[in-house]
PDB file of N, CA and C in Angstrom:
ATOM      1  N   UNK A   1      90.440  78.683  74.680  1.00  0.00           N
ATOM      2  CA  UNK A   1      89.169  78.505  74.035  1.00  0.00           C
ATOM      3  C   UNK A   1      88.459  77.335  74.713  1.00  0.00           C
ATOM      4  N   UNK A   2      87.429  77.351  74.971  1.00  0.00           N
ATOM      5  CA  UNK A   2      86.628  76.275  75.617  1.00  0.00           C
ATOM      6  C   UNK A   2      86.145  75.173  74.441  1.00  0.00           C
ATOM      7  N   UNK A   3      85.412  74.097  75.051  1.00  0.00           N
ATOM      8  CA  UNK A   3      85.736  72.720  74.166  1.00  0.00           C
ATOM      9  C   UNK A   3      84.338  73.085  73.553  1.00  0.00           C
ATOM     10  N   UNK A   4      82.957  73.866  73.751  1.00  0.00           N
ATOM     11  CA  UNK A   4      82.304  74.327  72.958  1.00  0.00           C
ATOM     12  C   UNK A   4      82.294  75.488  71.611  1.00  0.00           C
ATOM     13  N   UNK A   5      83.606  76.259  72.047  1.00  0.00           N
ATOM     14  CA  UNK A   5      83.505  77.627  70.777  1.00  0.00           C
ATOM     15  C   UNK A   5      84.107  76.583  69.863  1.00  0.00           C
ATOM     16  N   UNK A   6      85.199  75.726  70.516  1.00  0.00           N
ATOM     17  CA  UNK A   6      86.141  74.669  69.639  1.00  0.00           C
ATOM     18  C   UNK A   6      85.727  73.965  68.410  1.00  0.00           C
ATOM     19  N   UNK A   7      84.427  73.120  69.374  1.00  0.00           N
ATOM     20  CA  UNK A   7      83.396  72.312  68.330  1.00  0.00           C
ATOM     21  C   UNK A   7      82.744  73.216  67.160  1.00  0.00           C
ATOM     22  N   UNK A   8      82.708  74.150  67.213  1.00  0.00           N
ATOM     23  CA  UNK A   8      81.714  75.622  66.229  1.00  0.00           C
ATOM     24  C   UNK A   8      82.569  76.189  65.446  1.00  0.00           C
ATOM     25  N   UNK A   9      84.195  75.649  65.477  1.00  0.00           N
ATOM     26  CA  UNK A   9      84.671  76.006  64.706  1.00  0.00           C
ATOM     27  C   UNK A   9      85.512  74.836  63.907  1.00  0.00           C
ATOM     28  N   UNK A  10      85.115  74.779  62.937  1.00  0.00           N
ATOM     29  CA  UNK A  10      86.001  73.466  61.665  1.00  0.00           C
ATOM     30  C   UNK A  10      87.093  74.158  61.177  1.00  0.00           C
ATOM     31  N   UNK A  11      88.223  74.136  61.483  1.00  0.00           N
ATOM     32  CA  UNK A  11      88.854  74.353  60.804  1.00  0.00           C
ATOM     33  C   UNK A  11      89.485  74.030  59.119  1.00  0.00           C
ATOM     34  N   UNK A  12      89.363  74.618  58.470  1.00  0.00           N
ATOM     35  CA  UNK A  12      89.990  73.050  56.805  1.00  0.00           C
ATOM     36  C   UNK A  12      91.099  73.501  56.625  1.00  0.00           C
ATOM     37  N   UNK A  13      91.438  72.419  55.742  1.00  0.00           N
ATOM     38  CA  UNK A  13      92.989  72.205  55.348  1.00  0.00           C
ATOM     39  C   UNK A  13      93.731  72.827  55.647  1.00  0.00           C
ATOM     40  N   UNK A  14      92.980  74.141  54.541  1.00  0.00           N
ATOM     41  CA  UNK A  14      93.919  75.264  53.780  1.00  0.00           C
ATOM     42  C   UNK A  14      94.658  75.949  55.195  1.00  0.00           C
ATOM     43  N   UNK A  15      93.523  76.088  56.280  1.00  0.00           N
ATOM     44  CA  UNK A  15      93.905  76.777  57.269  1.00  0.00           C
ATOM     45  C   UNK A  15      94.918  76.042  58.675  1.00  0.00           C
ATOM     46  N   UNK A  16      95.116  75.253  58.218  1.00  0.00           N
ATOM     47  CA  UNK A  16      95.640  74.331  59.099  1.00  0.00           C
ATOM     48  C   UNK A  16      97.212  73.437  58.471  1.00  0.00           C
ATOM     49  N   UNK A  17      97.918  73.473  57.546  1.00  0.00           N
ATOM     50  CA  UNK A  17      98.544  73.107  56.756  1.00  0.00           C
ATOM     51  C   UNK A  17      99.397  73.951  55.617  1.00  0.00           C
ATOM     52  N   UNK A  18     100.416  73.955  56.342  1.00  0.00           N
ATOM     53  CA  UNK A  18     101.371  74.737  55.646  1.00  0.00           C
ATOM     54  C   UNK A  18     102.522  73.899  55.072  1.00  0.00           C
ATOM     55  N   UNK A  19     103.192  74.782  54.352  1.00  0.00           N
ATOM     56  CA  UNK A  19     104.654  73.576  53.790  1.00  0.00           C
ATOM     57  C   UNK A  19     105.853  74.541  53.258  1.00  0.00           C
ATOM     58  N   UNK A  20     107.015  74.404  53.468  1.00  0.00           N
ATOM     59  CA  UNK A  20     108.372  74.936  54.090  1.00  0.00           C
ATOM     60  C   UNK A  20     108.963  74.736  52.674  1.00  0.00           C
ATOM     61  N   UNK A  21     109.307  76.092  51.897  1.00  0.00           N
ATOM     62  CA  UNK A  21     109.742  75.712  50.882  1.00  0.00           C
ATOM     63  C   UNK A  21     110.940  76.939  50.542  1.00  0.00           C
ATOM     64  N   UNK A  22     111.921  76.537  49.925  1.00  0.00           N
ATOM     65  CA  UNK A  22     113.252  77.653  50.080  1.00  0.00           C
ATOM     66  C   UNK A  22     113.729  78.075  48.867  1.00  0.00           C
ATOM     67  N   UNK A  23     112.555  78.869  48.246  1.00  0.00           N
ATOM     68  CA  UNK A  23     113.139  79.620  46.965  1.00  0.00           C
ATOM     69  C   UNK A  23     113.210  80.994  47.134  1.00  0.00           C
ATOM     70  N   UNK A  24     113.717  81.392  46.308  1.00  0.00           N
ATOM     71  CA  UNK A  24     114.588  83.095  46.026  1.00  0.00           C
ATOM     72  C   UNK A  24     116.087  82.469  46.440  1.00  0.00           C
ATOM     73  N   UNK A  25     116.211  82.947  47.302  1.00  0.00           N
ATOM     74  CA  UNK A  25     118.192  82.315  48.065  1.00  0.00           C
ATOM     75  C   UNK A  25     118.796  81.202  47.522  1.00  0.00           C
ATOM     76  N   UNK A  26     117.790  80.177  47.324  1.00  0.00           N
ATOM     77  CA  UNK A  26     118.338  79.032  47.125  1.00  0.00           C
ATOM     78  C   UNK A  26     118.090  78.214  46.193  1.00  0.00           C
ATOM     79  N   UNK A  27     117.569  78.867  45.242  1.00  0.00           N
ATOM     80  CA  UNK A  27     117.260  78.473  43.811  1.00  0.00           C
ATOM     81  C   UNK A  27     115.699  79.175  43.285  1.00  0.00           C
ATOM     82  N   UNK A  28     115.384  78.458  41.811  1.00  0.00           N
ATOM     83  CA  UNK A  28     114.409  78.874  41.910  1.00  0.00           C
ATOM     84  C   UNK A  28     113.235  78.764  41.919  1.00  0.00           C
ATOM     85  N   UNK A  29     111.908  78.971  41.670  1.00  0.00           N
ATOM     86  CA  UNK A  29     110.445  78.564  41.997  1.00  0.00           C
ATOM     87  C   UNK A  29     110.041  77.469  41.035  1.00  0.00           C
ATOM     88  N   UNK A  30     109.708  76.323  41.744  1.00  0.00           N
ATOM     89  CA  UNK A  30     109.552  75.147  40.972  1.00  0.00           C
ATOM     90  C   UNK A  30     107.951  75.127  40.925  1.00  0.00           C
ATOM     91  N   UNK A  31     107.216  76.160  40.073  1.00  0.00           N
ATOM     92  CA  UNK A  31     106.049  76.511  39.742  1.00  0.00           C
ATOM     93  C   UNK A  31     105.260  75.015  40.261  1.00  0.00           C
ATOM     94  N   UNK A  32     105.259  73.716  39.321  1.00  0.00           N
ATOM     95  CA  UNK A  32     104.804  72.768  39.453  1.00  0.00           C
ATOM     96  C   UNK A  32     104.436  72.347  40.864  1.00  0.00           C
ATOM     97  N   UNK A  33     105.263  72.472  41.753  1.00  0.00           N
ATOM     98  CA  UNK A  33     105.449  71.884  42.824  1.00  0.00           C
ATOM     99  C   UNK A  33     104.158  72.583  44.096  1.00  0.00           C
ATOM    100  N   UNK A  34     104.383  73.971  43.743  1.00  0.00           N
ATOM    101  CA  UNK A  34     103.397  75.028  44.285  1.00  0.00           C
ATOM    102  C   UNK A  34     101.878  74.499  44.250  1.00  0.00           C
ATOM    103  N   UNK A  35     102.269  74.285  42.777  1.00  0.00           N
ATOM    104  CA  UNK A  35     100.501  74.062  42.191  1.00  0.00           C
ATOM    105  C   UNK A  35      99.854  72.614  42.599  1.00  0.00           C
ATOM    106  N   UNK A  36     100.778  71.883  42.953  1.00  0.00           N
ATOM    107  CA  UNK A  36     100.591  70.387  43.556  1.00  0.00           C
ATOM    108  C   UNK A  36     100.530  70.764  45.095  1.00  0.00           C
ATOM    109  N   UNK A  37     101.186  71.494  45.690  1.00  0.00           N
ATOM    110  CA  UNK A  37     100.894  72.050  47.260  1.00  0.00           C
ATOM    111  C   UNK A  37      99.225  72.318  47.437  1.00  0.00           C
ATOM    112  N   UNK A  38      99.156  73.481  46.475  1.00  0.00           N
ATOM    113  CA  UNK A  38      97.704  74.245  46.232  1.00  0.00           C
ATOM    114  C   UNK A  38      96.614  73.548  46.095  1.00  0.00           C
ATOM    115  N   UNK A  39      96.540  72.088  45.320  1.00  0.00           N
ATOM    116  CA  UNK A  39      95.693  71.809  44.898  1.00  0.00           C
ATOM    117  C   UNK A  39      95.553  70.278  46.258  1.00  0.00           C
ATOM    118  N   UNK A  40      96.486  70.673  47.095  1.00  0.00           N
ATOM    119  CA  UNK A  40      96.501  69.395  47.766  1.00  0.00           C
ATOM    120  C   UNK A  40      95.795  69.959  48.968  1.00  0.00           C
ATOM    121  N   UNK A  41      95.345  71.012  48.970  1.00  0.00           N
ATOM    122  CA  UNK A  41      94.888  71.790  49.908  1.00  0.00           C
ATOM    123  C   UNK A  41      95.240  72.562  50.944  1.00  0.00           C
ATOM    124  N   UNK A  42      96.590  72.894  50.736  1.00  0.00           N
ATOM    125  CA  UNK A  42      97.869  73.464  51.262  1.00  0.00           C
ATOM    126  C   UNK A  42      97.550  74.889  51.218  1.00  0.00           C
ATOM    127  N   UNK A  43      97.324  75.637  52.402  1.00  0.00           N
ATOM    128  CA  UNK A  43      96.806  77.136  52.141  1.00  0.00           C
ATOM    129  C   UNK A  43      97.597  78.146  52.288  1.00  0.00           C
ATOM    130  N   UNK A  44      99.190  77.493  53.151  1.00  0.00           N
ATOM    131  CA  UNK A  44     100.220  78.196  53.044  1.00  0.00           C
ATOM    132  C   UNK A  44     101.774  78.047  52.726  1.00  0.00           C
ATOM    133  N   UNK A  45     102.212  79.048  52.507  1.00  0.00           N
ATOM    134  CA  UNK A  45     104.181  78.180  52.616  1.00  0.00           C
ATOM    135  C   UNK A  45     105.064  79.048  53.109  1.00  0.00           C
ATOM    136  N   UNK A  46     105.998  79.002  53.717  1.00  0.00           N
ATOM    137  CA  UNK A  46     106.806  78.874  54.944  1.00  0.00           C
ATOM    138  C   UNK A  46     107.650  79.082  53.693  1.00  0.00           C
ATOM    139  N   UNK A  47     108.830  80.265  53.421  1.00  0.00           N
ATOM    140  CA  UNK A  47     109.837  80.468  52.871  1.00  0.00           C
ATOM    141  C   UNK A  47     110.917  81.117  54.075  1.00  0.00           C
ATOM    142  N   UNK A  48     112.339  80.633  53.883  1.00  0.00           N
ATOM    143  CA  UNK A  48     113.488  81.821  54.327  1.00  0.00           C
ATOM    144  C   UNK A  48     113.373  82.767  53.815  1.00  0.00           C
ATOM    145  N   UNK A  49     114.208  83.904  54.561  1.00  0.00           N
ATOM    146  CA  UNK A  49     114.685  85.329  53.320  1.00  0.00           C
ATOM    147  C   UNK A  49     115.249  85.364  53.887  1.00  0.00           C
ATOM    148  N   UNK A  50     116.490  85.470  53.476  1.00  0.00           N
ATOM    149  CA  UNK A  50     117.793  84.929  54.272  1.00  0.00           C
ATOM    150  C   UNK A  50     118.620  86.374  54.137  1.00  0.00           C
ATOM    151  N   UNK A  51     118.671  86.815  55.416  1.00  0.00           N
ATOM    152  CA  UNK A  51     119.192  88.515  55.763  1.00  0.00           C
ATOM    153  C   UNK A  51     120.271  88.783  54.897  1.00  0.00           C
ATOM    154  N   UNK A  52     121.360  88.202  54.353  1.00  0.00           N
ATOM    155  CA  UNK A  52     122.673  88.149  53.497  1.00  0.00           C
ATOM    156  C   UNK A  52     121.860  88.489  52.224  1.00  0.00           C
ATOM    157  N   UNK A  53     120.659  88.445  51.479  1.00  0.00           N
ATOM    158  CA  UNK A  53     120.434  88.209  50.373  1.00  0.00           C
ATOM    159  C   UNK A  53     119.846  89.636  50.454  1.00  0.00           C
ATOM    160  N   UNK A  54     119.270  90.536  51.339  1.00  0.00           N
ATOM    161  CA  UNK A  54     118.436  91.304  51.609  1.00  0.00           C
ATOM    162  C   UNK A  54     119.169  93.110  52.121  1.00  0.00           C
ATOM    163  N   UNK A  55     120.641  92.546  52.691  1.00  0.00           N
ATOM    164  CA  UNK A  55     121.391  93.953  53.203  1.00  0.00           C
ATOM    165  C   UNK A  55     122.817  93.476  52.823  1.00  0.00           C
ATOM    166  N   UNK A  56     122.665  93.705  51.863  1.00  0.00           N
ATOM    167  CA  UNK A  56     124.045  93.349  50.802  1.00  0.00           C
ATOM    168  C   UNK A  56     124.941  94.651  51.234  1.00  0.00           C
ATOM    169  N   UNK A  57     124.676  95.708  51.721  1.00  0.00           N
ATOM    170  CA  UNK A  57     125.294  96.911  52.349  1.00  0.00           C
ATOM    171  C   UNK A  57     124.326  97.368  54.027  1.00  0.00           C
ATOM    172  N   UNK A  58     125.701  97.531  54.643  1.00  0.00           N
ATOM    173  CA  UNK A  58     125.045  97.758  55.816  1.00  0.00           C
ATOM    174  C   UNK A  58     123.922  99.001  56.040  1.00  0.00           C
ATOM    175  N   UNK A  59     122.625  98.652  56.663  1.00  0.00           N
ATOM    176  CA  UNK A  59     121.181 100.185  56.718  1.00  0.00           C
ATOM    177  C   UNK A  59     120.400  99.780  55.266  1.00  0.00           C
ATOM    178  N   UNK A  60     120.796  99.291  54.549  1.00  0.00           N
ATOM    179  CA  UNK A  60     120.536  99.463  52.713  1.00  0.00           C
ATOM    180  C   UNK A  60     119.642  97.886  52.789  1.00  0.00           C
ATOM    181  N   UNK A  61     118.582  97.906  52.758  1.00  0.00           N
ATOM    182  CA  UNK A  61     117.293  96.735  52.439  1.00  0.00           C
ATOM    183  C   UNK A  61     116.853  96.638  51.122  1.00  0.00           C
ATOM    184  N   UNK A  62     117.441  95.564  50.052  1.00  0.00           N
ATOM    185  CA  UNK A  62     116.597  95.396  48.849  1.00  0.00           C
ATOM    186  C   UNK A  62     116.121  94.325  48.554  1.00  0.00           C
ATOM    187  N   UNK A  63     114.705  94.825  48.984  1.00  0.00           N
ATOM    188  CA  UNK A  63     113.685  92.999  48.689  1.00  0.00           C
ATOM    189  C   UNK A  63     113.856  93.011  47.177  1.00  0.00           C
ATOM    190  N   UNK A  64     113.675  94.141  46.349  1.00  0.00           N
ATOM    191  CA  UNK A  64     113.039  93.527  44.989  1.00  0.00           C
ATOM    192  C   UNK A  64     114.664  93.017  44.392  1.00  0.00           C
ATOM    193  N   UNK A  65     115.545  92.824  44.668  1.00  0.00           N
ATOM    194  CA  UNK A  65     116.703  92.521  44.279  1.00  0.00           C
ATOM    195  C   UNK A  65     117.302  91.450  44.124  1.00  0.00           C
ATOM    196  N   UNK A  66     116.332  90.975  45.504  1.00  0.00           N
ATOM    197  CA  UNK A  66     117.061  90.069  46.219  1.00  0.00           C
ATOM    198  C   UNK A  66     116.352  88.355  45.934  1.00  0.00           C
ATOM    199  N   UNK A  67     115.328  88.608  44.613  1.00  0.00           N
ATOM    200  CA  UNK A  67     115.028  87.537  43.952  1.00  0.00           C
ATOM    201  C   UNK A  67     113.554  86.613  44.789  1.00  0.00           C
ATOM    202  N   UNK A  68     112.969  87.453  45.460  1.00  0.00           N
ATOM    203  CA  UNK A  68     111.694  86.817  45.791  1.00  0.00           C
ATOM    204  C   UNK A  68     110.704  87.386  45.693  1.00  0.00           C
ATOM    205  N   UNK A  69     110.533  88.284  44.382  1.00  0.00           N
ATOM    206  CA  UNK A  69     108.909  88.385  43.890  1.00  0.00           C
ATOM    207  C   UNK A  69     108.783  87.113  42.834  1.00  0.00           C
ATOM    208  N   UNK A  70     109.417  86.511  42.299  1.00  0.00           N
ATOM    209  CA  UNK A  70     109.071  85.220  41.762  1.00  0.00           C
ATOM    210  C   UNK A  70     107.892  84.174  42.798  1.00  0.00           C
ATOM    211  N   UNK A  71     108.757  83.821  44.085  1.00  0.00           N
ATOM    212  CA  UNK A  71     107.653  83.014  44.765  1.00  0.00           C
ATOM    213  C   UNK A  71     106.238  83.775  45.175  1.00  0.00           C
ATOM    214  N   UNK A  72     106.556  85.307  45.485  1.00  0.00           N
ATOM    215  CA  UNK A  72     105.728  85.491  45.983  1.00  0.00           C
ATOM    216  C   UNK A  72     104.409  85.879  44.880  1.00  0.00           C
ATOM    217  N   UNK A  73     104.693  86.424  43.477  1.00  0.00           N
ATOM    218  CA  UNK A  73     104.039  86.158  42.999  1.00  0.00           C
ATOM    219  C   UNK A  73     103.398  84.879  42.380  1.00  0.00           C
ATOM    220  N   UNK A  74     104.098  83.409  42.065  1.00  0.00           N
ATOM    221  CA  UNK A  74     103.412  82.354  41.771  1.00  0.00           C
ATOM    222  C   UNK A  74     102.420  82.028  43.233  1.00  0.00           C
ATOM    223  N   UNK A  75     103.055  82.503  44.557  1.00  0.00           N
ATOM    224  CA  UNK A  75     102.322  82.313  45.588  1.00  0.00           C
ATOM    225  C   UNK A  75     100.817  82.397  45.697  1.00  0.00           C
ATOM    226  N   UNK A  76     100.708  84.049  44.976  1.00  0.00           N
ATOM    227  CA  UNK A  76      99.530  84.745  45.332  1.00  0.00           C
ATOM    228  C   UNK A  76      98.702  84.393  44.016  1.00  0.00           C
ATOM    229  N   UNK A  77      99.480  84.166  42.714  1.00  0.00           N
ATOM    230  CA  UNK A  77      98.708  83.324  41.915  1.00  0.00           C
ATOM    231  C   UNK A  77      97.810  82.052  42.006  1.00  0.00           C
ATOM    232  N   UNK A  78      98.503  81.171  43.058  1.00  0.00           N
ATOM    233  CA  UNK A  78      97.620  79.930  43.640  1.00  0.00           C
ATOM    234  C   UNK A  78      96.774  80.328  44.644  1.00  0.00           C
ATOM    235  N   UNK A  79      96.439  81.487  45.506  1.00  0.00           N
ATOM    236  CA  UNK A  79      96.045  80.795  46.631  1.00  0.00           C
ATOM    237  C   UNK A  79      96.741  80.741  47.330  1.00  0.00           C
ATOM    238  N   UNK A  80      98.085  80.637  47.547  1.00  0.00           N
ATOM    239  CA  UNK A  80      98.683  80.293  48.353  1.00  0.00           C
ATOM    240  C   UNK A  80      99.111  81.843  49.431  1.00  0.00           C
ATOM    241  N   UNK A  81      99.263  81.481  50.568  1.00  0.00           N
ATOM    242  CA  UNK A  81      99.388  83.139  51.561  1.00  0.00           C
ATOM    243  C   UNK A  81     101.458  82.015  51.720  1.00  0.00           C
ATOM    244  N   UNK A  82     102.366  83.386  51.909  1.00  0.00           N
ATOM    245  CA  UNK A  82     103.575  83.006  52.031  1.00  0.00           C
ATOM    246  C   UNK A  82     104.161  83.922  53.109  1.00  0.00           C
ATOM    247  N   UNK A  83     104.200  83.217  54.031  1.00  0.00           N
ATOM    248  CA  UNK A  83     105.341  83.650  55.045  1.00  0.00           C
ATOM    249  C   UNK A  83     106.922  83.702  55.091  1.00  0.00           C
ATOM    250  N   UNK A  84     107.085  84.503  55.331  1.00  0.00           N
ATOM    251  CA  UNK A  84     108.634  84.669  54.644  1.00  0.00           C
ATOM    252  C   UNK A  84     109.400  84.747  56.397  1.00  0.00           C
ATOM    253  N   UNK A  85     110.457  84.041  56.688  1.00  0.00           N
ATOM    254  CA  UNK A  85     111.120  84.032  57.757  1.00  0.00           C
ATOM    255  C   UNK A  85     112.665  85.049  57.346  1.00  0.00           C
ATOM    256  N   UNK A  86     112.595  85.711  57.988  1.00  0.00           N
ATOM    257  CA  UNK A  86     114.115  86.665  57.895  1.00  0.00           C
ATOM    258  C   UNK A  86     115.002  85.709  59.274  1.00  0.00           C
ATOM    259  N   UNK A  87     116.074  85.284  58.177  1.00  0.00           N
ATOM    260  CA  UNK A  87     116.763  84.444  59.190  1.00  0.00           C
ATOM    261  C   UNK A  87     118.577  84.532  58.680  1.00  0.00           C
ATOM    262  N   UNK A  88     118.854  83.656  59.623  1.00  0.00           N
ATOM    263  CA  UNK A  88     120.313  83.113  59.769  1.00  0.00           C
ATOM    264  C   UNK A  88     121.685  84.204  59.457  1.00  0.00           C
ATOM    265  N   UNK A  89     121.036  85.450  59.835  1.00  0.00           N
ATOM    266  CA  UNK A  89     122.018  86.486  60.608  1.00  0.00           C
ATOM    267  C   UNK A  89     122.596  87.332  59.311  1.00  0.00           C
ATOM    268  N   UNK A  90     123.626  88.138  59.065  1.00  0.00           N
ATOM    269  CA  UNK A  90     124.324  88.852  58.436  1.00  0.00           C
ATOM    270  C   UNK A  90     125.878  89.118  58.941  1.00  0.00           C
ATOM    271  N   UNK A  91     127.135  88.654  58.273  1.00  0.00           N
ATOM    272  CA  UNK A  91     127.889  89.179  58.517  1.00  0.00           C
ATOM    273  C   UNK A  91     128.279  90.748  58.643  1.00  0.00           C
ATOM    274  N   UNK A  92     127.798  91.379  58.008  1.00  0.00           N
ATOM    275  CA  UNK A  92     128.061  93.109  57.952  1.00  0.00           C
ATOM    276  C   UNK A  92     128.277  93.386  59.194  1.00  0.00           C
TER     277      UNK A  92
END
C-alpha cells in the first residue's frame, strides 16, 4: 500500500486490537471480562479450539459438544468477531 491510500485510511481500535482468550477447553466464559474487552474497544478475540475437544472419535467433528457456543455466543452478543484457532494436534 503506498504512504498516500495509508493516510485515507484510519484505522480504530476495534479494528486493530484483538485479545487471546481460552474458553470452552479450558474453562468457562468469564462474561464480565468480555464486556470490559468490548467496551475497551477491543473488536476482537483470539480463542483455541483445541482438536482433542472437537474429534473425540476419529472422522467424527462435534463443535456443538465440545462447549464453545457459550463464547461464541457472549462474543457476538458484544460486538465482539471471535477467531477460533484449531490447534495443538490430536492423539487419535
Amino acid at each position: 500500500m503506498c504512504a498516500d491510500q495509508a493516510s485515507n485510511q484510519q484505522a480504530t481500535l476495534a479494528q486493530t486490537i484483538g485479545a487471546n482468550t481460552l474458553y470452552g477447553s479450558y474453562g468457562p466464559v468469564n462474561h464480565q471480562a468480555l464486556v470490559r474487552l468490548a467496551n475497551a474497544g477491543v473488536g476482537f478475540v483470539r480463542n483455541d479450539l483445541t482438536w482433542d475437544s472437537v474429534e473425540k472419535e476419529a472422522g467424527v467433528y462435534d463443535f456443538v459438544g465440545s462447549r464453545y457456543d457459550e463464547p461464541v455466543d457472549c462474543c457476538e452478543s458484544l460486538g465482539l468477531r471471535i477467531l477460533f484457532i484449531l490447534d495443538y494436534g490430536n492423539s487419535l
